[in-house]
C-alpha atoms as a PDB file:
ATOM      1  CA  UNK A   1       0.000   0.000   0.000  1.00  0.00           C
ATOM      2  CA  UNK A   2       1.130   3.654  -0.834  1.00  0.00           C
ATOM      3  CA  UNK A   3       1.949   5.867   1.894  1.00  0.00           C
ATOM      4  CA  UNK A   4      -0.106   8.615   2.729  1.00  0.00           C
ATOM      5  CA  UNK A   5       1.412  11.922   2.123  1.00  0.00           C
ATOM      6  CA  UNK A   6       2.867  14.242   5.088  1.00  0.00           C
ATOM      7  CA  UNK A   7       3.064  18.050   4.185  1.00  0.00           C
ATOM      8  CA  UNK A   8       5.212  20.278   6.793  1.00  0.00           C
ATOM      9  CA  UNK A   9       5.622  23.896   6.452  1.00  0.00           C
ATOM     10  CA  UNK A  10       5.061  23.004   2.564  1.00  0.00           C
ATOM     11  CA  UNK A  11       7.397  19.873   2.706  1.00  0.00           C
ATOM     12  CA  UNK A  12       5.561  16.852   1.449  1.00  0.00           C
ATOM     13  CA  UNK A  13       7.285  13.815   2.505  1.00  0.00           C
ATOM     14  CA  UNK A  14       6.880  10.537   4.022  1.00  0.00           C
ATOM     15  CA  UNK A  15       8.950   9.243   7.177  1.00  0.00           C
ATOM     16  CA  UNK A  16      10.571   6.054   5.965  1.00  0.00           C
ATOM     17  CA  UNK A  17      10.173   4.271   9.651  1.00  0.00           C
ATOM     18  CA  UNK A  18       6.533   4.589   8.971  1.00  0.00           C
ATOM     19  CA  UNK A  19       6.539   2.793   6.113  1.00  0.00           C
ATOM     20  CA  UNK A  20       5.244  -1.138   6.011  1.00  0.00           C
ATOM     21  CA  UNK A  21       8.182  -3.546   6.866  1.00  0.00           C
ATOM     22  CA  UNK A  22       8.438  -4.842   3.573  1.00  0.00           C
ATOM     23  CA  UNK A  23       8.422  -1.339   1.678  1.00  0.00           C
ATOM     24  CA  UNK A  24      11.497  -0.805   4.462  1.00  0.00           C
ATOM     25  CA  UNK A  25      13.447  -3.441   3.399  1.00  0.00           C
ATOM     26  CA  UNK A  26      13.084  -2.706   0.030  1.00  0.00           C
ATOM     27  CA  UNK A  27      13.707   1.100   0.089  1.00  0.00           C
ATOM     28  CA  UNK A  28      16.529   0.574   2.092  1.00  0.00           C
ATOM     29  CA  UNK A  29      18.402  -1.382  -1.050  1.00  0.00           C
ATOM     30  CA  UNK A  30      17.209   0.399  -4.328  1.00  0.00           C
ATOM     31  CA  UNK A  31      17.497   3.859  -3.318  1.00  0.00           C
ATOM     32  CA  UNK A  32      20.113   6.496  -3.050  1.00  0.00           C
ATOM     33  CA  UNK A  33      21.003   7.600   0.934  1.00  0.00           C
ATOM     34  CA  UNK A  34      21.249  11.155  -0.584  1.00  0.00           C
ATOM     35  CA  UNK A  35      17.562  11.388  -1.449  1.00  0.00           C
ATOM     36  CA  UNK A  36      17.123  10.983   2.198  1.00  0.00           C
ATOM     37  CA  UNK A  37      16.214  14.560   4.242  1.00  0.00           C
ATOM     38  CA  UNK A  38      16.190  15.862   8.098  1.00  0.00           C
ATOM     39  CA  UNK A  39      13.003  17.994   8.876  1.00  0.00           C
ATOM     40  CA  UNK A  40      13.044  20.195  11.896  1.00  0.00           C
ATOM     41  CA  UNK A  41       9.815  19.677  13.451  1.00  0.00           C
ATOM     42  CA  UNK A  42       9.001  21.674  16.949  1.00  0.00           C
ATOM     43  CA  UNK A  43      12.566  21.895  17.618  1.00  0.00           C
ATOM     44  CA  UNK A  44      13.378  18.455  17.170  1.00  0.00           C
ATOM     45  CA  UNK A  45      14.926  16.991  14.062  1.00  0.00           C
ATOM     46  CA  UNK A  46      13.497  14.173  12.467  1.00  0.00           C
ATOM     47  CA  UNK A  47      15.008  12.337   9.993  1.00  0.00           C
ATOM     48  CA  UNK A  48      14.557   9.514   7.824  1.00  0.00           C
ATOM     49  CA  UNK A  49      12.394  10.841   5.804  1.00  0.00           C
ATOM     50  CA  UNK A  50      12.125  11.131   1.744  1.00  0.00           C
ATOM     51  CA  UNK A  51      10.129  13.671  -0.091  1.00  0.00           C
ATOM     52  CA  UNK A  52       6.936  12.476  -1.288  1.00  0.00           C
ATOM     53  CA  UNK A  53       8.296  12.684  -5.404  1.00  0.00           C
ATOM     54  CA  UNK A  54      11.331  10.665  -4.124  1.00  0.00           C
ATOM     55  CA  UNK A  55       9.101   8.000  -2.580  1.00  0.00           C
ATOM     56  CA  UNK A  56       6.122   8.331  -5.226  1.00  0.00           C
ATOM     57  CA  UNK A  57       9.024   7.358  -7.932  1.00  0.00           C
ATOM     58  CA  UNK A  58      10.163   4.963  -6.560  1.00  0.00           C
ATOM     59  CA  UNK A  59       6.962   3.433  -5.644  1.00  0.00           C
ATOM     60  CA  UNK A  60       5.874   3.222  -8.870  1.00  0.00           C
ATOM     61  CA  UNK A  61       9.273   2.070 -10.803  1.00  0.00           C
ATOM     62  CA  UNK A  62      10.790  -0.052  -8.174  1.00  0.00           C
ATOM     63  CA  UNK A  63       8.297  -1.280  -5.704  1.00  0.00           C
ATOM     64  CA  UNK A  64       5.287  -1.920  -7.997  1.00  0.00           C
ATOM     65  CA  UNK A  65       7.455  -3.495 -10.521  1.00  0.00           C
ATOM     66  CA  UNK A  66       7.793  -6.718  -8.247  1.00  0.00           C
ATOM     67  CA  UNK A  67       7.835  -8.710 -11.090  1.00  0.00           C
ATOM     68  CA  UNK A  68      11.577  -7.847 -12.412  1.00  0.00           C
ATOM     69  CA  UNK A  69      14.314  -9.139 -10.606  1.00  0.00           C
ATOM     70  CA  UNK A  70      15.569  -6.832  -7.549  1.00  0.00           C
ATOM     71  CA  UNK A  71      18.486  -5.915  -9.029  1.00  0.00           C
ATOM     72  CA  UNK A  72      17.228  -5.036 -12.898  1.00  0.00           C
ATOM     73  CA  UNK A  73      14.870  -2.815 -10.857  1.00  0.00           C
ATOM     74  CA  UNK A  74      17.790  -1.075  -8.946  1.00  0.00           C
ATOM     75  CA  UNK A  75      19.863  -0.694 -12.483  1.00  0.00           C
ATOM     76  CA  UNK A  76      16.546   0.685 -14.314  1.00  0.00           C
ATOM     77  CA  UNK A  77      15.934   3.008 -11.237  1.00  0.00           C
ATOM     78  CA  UNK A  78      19.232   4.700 -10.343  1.00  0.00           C
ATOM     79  CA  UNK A  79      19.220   5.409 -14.637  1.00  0.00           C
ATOM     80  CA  UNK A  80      15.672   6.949 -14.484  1.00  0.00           C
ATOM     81  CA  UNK A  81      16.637   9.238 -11.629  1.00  0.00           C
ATOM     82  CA  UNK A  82      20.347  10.272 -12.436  1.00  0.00           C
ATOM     83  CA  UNK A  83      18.781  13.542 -12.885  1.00  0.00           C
ATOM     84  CA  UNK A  84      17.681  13.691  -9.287  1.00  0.00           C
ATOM     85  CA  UNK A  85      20.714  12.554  -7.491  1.00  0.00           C
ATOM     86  CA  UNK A  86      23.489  14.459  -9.587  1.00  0.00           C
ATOM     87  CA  UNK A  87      21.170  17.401 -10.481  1.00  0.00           C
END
């Protein structure tokens, strides 16, 4: 299931720990540790989290497409968003 979308101060992201255990695991191998962001919340930083376009990608081209092999999804991905981890 898709995570519902959190919107701070105009951030719209989702907090990764919140995620189901499986979309964890997952995330945790395909994607980039630079598309990962800290959010200061109250005073108190919270991090872990991805913005929403970050997630919503990768939902749809790596997650959803359970049917390829793990790592044709990871070579597929990290080509489709070049322009978001250089750029």
């Amino acid at each position: 299931m898709k995570a519902e979308i959190k919107i701070y101060k105009g951030i719209e992201y989702v907090l990764v720990s919140q995620l189901p255990a499986e979309q964890q695991t997952i995330i945790s191998q395909t994607i980039s540790k630079r598309l990962y962001i800290k959010i200061l919340i109250d005073g108190k930083i919270v991090g872990n989290c991805l913005q929403y376009k970050d997630y919503d990608f990768w939902y749809e081209n790596v997650y959803r497409q359970g049917d390829k092999p793990l790592q044709t999804r990871v070579l597929e991905t990290e080509k489709d968003t070049s322009a978001l981890v250089d750029g």
